[in-house]
Structures are given as C-alpha cells and as structure tokens.
N, C-alpha and C. Protein backbone atom coordinates (compact mmCIF):
# COMPACT_ATOMS: atom_id res chain seq x y z
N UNK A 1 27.64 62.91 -76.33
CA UNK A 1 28.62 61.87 -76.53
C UNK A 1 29.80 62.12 -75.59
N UNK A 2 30.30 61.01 -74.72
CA UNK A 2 31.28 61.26 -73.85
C UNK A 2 32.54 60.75 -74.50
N UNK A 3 33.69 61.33 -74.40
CA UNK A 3 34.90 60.68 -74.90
C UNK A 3 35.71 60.20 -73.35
N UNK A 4 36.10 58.73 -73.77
CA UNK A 4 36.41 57.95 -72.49
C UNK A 4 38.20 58.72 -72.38
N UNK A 5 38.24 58.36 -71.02
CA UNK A 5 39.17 59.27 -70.18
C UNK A 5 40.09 58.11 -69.62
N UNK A 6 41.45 58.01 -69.45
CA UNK A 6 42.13 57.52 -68.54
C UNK A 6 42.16 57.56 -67.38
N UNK A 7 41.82 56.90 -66.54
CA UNK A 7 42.02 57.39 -65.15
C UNK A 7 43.67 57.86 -64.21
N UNK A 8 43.86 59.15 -64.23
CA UNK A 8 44.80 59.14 -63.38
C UNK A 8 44.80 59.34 -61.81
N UNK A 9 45.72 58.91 -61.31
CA UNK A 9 45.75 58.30 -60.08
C UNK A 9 46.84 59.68 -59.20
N UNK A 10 46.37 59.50 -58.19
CA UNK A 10 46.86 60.56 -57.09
C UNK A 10 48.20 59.98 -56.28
N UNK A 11 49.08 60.87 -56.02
CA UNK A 11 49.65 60.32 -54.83
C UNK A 11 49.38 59.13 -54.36
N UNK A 12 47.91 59.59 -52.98
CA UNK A 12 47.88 58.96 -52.26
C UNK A 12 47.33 57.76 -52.38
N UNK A 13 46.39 57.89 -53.86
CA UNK A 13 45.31 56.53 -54.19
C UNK A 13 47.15 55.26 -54.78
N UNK A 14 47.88 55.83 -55.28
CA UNK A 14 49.24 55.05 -55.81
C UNK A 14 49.47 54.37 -54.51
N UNK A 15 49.90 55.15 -53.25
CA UNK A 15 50.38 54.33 -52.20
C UNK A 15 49.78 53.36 -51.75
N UNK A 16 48.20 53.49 -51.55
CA UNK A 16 47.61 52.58 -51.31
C UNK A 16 46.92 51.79 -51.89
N UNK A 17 46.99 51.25 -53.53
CA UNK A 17 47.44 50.30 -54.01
C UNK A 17 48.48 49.66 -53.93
N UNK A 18 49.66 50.01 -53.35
CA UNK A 18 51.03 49.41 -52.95
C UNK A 18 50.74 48.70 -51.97
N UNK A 19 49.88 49.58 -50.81
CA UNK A 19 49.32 48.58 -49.38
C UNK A 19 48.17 47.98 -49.86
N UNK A 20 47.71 47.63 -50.60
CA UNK A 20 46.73 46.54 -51.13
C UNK A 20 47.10 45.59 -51.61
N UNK A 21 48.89 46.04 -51.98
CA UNK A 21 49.37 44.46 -52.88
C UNK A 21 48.64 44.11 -54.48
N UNK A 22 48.48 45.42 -54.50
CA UNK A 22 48.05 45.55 -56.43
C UNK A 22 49.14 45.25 -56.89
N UNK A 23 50.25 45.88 -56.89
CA UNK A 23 51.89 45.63 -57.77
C UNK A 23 52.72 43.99 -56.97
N UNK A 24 52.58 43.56 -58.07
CA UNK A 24 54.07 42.49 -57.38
C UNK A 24 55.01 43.36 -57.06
N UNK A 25 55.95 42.22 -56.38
CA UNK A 25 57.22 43.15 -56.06
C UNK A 25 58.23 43.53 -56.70
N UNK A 26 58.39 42.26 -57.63
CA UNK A 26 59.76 42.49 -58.99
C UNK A 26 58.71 43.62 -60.22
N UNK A 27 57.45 44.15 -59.82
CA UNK A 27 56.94 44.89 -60.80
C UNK A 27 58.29 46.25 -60.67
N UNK A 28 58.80 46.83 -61.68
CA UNK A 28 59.43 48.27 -62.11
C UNK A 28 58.49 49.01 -62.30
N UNK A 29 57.74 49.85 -61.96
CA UNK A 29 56.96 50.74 -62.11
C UNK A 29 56.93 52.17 -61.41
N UNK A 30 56.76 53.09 -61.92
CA UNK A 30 56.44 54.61 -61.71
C UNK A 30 55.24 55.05 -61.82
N UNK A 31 54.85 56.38 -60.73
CA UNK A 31 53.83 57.49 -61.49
C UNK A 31 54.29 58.25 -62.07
N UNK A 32 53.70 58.74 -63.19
CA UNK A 32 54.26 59.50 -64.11
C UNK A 32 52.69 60.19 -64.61
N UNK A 33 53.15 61.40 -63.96
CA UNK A 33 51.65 62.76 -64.30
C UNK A 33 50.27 61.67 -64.12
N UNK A 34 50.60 61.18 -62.80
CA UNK A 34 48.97 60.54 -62.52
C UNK A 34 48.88 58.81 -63.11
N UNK A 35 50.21 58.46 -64.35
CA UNK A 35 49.49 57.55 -64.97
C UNK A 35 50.85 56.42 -64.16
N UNK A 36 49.97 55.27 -64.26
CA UNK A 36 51.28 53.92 -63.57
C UNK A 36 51.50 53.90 -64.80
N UNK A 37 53.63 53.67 -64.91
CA UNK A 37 54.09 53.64 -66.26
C UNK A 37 55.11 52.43 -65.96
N UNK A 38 54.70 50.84 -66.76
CA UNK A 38 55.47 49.93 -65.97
C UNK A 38 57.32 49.93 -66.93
N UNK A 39 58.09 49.62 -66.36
CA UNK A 39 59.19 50.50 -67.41
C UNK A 39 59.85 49.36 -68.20
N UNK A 40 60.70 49.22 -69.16
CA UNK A 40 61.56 48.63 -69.67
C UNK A 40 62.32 47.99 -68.77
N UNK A 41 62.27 46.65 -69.46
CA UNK A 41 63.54 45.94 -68.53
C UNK A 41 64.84 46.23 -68.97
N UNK A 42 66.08 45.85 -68.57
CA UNK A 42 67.24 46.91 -68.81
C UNK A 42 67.74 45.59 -69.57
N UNK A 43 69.21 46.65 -70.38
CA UNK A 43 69.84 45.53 -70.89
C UNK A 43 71.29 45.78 -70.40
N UNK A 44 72.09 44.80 -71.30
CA UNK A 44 73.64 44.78 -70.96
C UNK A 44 74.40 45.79 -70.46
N UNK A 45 74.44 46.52 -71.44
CA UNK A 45 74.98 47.99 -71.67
C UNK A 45 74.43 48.51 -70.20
N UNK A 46 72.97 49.37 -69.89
CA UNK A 46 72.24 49.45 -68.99
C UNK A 46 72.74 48.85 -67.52
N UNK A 47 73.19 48.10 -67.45
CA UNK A 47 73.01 46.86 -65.93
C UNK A 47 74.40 47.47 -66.17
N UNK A 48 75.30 47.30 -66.93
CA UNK A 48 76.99 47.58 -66.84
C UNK A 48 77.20 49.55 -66.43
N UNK A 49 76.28 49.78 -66.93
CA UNK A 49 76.44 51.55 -66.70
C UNK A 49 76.11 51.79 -65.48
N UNK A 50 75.26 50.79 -64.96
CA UNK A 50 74.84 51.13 -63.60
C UNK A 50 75.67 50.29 -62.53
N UNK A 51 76.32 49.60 -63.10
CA UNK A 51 77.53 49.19 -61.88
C UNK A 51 78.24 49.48 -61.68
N UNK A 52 78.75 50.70 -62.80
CA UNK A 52 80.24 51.75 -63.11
C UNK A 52 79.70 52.71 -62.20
N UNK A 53 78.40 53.14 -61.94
CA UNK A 53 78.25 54.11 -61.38
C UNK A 53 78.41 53.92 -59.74
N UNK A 54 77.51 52.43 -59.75
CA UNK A 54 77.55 52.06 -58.15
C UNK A 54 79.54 52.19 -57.81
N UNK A 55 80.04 52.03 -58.82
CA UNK A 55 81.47 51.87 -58.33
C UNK A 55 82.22 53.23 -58.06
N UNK A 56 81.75 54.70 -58.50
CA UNK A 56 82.15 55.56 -58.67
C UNK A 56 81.76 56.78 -57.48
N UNK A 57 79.99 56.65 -57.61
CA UNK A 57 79.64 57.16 -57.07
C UNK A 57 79.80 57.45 -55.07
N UNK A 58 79.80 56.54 -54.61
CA UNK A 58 79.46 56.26 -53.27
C UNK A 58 81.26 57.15 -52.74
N UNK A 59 81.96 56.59 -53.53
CA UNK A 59 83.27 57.72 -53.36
C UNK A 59 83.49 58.83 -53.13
N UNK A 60 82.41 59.25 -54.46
CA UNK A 60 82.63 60.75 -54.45
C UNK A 60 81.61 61.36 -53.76
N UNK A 61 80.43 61.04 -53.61
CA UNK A 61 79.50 61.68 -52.75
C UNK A 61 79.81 61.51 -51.01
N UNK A 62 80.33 60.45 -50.70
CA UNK A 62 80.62 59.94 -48.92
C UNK A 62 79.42 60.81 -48.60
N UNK A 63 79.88 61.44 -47.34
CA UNK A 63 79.12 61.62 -46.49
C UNK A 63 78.31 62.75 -46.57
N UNK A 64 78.87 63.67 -47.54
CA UNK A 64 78.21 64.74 -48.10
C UNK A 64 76.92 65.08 -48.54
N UNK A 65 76.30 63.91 -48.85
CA UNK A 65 74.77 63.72 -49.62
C UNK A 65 74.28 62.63 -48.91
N UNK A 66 73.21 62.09 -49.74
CA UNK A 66 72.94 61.17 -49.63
C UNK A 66 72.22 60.36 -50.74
N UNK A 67 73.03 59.30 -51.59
CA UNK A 67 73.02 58.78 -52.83
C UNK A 67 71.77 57.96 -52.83
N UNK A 68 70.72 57.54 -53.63
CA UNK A 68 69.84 56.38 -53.65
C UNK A 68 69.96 56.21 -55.23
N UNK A 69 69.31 54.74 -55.53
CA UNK A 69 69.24 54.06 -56.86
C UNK A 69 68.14 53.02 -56.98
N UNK A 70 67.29 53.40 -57.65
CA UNK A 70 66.29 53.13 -58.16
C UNK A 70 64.80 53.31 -57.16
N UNK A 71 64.89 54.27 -56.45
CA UNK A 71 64.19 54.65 -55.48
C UNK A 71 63.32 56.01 -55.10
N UNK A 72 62.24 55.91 -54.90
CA UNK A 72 61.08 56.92 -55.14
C UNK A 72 61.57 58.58 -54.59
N UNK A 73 61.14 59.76 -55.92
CA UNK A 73 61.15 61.21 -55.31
C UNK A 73 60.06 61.24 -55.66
N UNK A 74 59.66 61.98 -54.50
CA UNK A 74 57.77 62.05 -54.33
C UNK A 74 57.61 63.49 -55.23
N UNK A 75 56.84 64.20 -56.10
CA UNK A 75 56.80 64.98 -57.16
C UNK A 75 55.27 65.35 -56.98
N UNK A 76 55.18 65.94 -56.21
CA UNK A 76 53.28 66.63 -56.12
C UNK A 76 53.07 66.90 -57.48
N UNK A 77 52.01 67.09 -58.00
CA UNK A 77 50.63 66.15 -57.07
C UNK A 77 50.32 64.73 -57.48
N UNK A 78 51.27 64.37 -58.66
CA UNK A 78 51.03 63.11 -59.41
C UNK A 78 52.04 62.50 -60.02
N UNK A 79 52.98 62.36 -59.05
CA UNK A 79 54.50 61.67 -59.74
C UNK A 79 55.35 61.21 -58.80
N UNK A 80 55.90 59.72 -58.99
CA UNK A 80 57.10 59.45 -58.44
C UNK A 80 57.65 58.58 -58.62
N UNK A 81 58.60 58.94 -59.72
CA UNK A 81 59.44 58.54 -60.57
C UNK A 81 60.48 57.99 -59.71
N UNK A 82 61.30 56.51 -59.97
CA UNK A 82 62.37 56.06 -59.17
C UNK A 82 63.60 56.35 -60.36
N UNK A 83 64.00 57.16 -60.15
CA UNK A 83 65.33 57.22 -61.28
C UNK A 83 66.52 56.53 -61.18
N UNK A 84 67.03 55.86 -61.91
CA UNK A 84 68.52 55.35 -61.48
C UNK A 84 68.96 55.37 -60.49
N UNK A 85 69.17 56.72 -60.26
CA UNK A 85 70.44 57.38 -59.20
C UNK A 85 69.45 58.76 -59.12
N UNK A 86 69.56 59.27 -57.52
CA UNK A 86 69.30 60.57 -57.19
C UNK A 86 70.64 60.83 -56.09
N UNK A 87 70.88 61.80 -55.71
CA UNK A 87 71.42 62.33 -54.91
C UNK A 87 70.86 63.67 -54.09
N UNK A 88 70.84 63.22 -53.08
CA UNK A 88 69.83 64.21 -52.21
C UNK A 88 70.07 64.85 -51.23
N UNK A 89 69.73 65.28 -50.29
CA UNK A 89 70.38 66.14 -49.11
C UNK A 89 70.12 65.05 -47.81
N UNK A 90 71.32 65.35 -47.26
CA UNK A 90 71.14 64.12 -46.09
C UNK A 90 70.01 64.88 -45.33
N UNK A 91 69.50 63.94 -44.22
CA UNK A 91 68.08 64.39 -43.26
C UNK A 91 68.46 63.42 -42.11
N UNK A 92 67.94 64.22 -41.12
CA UNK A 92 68.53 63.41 -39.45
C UNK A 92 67.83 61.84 -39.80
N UNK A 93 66.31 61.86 -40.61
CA UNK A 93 65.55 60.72 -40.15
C UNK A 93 65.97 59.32 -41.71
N UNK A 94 67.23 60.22 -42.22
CA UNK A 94 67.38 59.30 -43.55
C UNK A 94 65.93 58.66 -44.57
N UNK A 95 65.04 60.13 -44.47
CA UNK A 95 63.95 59.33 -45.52
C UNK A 95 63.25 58.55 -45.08
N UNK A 96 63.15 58.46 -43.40
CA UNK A 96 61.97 57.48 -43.03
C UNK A 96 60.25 58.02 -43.25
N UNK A 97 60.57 58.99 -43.03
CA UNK A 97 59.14 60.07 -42.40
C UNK A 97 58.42 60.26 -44.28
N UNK A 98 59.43 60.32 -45.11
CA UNK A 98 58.95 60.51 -46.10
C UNK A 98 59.97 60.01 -47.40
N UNK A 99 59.78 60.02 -48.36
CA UNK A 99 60.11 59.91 -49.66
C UNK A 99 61.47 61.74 -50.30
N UNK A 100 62.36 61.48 -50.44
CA UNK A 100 62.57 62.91 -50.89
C UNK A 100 61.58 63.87 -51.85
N UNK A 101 61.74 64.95 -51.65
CA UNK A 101 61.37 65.90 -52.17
C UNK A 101 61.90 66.81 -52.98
N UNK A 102 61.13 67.44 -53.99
CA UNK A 102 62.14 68.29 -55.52
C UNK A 102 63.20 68.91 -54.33
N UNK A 103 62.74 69.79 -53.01
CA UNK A 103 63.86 70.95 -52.29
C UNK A 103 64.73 69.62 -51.84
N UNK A 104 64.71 68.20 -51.59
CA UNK A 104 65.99 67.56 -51.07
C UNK A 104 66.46 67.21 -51.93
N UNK A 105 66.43 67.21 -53.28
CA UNK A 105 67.25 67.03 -54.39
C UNK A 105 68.06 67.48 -55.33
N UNK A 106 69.59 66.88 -54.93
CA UNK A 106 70.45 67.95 -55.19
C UNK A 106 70.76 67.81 -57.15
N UNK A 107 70.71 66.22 -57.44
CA UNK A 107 70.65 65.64 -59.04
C UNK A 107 70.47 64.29 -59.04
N UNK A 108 69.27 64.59 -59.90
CA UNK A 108 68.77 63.38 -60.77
C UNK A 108 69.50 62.42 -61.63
N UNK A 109 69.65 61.48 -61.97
CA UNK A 109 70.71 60.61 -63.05
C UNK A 109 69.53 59.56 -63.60
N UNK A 110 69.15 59.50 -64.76
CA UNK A 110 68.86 58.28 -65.27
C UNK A 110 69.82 57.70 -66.15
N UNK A 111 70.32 56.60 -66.59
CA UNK A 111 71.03 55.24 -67.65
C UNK A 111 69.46 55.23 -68.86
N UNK A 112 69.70 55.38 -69.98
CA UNK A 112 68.77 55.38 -71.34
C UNK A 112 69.64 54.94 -72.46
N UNK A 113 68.88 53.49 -73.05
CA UNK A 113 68.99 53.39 -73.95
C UNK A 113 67.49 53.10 -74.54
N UNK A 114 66.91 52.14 -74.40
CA UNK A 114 66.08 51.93 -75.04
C UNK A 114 64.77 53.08 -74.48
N UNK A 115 65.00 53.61 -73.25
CA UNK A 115 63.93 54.49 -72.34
C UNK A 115 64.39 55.82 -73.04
N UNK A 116 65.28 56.04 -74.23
CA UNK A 116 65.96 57.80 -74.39
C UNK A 116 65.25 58.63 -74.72
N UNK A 117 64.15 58.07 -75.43
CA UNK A 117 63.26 58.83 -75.74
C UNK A 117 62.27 59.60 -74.75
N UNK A 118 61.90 58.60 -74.09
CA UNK A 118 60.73 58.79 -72.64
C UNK A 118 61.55 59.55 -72.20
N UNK A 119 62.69 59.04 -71.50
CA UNK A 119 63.52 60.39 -70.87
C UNK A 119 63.87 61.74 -71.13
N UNK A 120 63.85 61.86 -72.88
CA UNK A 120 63.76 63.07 -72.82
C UNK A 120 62.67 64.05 -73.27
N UNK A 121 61.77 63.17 -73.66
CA UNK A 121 60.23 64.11 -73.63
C UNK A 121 59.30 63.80 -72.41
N UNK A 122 59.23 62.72 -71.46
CA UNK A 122 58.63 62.48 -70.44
C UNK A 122 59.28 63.55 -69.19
N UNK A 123 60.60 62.71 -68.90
CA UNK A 123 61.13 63.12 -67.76
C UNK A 123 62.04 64.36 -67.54
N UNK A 124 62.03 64.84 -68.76
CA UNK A 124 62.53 66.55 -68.57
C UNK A 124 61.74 67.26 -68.33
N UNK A 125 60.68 67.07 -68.78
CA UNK A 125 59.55 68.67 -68.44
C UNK A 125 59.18 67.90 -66.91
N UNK A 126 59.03 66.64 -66.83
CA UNK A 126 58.42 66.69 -65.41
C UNK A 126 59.59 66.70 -63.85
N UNK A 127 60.91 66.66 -64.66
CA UNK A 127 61.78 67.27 -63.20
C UNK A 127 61.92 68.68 -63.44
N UNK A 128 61.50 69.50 -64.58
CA UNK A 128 61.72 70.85 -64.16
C UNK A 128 60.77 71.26 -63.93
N UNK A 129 59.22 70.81 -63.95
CA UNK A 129 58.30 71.12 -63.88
C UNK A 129 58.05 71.19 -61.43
N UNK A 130 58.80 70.52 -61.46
CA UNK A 130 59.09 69.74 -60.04
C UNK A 130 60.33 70.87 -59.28
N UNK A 131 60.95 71.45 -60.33
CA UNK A 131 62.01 72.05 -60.06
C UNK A 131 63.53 71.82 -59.71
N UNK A 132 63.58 70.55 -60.27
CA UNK A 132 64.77 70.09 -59.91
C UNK A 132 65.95 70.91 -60.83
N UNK A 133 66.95 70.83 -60.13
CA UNK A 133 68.40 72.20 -60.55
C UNK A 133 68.60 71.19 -61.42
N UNK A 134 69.10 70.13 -61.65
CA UNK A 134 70.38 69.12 -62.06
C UNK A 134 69.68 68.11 -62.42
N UNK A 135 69.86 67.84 -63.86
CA UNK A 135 68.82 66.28 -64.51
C UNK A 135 70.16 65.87 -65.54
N UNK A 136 70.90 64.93 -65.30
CA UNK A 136 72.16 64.19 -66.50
C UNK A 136 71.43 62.54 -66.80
N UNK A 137 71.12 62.72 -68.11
CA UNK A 137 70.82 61.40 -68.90
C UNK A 137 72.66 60.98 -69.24
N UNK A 138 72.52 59.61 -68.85
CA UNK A 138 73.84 58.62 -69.41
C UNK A 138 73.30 57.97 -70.51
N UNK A 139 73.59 58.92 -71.85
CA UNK A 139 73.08 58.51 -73.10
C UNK A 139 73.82 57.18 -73.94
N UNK A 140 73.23 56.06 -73.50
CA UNK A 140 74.26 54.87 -73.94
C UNK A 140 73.88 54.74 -75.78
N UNK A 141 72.53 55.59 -75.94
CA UNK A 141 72.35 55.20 -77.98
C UNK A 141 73.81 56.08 -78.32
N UNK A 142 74.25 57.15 -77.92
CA UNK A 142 74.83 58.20 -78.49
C UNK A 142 76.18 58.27 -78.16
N UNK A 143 76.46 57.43 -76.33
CA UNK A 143 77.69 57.08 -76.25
C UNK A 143 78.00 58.67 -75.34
N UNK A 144 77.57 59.50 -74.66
CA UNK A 144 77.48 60.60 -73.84
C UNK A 144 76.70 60.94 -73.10
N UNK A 145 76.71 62.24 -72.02
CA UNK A 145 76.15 62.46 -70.95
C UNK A 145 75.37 63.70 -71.55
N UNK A 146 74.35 63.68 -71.14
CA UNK A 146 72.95 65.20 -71.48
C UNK A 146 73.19 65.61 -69.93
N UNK A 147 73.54 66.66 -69.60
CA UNK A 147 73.82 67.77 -68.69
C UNK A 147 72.55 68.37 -68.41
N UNK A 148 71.25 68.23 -67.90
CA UNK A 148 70.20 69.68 -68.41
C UNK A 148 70.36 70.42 -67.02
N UNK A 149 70.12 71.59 -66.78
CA UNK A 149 70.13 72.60 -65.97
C UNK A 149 69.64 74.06 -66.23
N UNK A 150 69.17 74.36 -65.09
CA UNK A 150 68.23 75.71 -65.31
C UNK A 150 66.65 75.61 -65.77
N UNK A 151 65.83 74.78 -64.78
CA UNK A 151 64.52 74.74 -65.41
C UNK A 151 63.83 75.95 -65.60
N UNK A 152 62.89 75.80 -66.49
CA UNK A 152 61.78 77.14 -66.71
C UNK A 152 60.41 76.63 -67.04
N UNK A 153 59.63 77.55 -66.96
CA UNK A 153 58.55 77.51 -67.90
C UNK A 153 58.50 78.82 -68.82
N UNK A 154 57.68 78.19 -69.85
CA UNK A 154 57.19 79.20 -70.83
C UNK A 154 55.98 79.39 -71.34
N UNK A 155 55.14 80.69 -71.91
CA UNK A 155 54.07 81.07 -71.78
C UNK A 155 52.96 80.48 -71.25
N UNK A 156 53.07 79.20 -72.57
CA UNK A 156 51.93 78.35 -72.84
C UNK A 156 52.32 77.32 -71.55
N UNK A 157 53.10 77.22 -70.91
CA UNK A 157 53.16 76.19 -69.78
C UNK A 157 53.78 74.99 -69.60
N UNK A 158 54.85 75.47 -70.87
CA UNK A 158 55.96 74.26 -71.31
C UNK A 158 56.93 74.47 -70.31
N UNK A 159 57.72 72.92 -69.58
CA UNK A 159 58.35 73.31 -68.67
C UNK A 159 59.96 72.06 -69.36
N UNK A 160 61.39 73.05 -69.15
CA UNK A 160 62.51 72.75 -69.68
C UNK A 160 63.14 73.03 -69.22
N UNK A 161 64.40 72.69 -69.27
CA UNK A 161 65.52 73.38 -68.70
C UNK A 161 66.53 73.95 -69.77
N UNK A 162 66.80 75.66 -69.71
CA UNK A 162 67.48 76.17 -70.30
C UNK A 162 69.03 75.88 -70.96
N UNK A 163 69.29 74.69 -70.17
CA UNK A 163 70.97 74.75 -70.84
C UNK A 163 70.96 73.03 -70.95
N UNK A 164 71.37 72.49 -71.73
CA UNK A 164 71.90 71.16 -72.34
C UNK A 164 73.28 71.32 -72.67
N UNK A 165 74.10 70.59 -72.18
CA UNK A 165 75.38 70.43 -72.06
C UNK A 165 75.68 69.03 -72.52
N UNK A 166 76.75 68.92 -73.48
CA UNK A 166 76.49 67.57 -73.82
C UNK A 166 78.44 67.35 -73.08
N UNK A 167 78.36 66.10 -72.75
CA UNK A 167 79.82 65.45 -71.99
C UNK A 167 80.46 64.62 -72.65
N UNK A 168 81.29 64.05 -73.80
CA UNK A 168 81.60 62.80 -74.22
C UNK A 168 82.02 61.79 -73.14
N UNK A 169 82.04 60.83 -73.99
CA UNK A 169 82.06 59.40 -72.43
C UNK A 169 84.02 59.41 -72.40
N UNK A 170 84.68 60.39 -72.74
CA UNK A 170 86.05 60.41 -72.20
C UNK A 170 86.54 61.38 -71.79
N UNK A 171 85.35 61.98 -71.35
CA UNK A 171 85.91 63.82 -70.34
C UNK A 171 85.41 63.46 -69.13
N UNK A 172 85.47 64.42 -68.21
CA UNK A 172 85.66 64.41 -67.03
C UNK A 172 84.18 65.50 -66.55
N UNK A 173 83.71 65.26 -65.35
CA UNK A 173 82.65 66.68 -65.50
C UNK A 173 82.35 66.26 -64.16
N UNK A 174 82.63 68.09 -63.77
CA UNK A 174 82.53 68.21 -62.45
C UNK A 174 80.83 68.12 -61.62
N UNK A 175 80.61 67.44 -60.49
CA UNK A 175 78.89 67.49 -59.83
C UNK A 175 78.90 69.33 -59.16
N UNK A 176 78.08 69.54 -60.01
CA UNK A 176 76.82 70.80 -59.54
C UNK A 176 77.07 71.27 -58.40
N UNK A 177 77.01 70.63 -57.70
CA UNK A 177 76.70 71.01 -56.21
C UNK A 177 78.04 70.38 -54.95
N UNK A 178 79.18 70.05 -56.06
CA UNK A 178 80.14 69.18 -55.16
C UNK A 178 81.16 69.81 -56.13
N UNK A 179 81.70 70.85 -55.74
CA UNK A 179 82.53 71.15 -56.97
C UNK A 179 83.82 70.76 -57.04
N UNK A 180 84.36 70.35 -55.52
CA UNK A 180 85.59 69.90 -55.75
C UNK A 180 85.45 68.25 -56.09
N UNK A 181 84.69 68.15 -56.63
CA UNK A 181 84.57 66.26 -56.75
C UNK A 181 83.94 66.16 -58.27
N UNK A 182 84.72 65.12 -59.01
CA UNK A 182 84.38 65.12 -60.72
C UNK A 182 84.89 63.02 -60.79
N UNK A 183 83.66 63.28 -61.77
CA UNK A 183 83.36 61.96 -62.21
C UNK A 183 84.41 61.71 -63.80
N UNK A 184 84.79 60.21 -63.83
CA UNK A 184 85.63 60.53 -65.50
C UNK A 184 84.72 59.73 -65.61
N UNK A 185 83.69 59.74 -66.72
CA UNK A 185 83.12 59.12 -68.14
C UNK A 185 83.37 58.21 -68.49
N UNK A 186 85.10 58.30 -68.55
CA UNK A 186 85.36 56.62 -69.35
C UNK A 186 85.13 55.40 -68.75
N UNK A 187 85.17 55.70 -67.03
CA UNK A 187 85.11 54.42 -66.29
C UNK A 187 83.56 54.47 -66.11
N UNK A 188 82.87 55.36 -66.53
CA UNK A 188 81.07 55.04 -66.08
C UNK A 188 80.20 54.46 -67.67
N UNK A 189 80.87 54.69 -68.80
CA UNK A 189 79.78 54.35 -69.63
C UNK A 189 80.70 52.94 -70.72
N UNK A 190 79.72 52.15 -70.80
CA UNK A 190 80.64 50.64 -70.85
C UNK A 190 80.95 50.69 -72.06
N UNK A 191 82.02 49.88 -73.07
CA UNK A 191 82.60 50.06 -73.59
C UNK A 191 81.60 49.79 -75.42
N UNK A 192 81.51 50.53 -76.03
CA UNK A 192 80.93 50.33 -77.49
C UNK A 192 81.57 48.35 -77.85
N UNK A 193 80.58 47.76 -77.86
CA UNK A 193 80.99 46.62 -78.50
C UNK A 193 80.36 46.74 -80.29
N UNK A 194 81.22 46.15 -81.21
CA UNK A 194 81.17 46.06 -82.70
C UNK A 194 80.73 44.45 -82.98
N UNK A 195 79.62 44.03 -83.27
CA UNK A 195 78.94 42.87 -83.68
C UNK A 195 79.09 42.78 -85.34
C-alpha cells in the first residue's frame, strides 16, 4: 500500500514554472520547504504598517544597505520566501546575477496579522534554518515587534533562534547591524482602532 505524497518542488523546477507562465502575475506566492504557499491577502492595518515602514525605512538604511519589499531571498535547496521587507548587503550588480542570499542578508521583516501564526511556526525555523542573524515580526494581533536573533539547531534538528525580544509599538529599537540608526515604533505600527 502506497501512501500518496505531495509533490515538492525544487528551486529550479519553481523558476521555471514562472518561465512557463504557470503563476499569474498579481498571484502572491512563495516556496516554502519545496511547497508553493499562495499567501493571504493583506488588510488595513497590514497595507498601513507597510507604508509606515516604506516611510521610515529608506532614511535610515540610505546608502548603507540595500532595502527590498516584497521580493525573493533564494534559501537552498527549497525556499524563497518574499518577505515584506529584507535588508541586504549592497552588490556592484544590485541583484541582477541572482536573487539575495542567507550571507547577503543583513534582516528579515515580515507585517502579521492574520499570517502570525505561519510566521512564527513556518518562517522562524526556516530563516534560521537558512541562517539568517536578524528575523523582527511587526506583530499587529498583539500591537509589538518579535526581535528573534541567534539561530540554532538542536539535537533532533529543530532549527530557532535563541533570543526573542519583544519591543512595544512606543519604544524605540536600535537595527542589528546599523547601530547608530533606530527606528520609533509609534510611527511604524498603525494606530489600534476600537469598533
């Protein structure tokens, strides 16, 4: 008796369904450990968190990095997740030649509300699994920032990152890797409305 299997998909078989014109174009979709994962459409809150950021960010990073939003890190051998916001290491060819990579990535950012969950049992083990230093969820259910840093694995092959730092949305918190440059909270996560 055979038990039926999902098919997961490679890298390279993903790209070239892209050059086949399998995905529309307004499709949102990721690989995620081999599998196409088509995502949540965003809401209010969501679309507003991510315009606080477009407003914040590009400031503080200038020329130092190099910021993208909603745009592919290639994740051997079976992942590539477009996260919100990455911030990455600039490159002479700006990402033509390739897609960034876990070593050009300086931090990850996803916006979660209705995705908070996926984000934090999906997409934590698979950016530390990838090795990324710096993963901050903009927790809009909870109204704060998840900090994670320091990935690991453990015995059995569980992969996490050792420290969770939680930020309220009216402190201030300095970037990882930009230390003289800090983001305030209050102007990035939109305001609690009472219905």
């Amino acid at each position: 008796m055979s038990i039926a299997q999902a098919k997961r998909f490679t890298l390279d078989e993903y790209h070239r369904l892209g050059e086949l014109g399998f995905f529309h174009e307004d499709d949102h979709i990721e690989l995620i450990n081999g599998e196409i994962i088509e995502m949540a459409s965003k809401g209010t809150a969501h679309e507003t968190c991510l315009r606080n950021l477009w407003k914040q960010l590009p400031k503080l990073v200038g020329d130092r990095a190099t910021l993208q939003s909603q745009a592919p890190i290639t994740l051997p051998p079976n992942s590539e997740p477009e996260p919100d916001f990455a911030i990455v290491q600039n490159r002479d060819d700006n990402y033509l030649s390739s897609h960034p990579k876990p070593a050009d990535v300086l931090l990850v950012m996803e916006v979660s509300d209705s995705s908070l969950a996926y984000d934090q049992d999906v997409k934590i083990p698979l950016y530390a699994q990838a090795g990324i230093a710096d993963f901050w969820i903009f927790n809009l259910f909870d109204n704060y920032l998840e900090f994670y840093s320091e990935p690991y694995q453990d015995n059995p092959g569980k992969y996490g990152y050792l420290n969770k730092r939680i930020v309220l949305s009216n402190q201030v918190i300095n970037f990882p890797f930009l230390p003289d440059s800090s983001i305030d909270l209050a102007k990035v996560f939109p305001p609690k409305l009472n219905f």
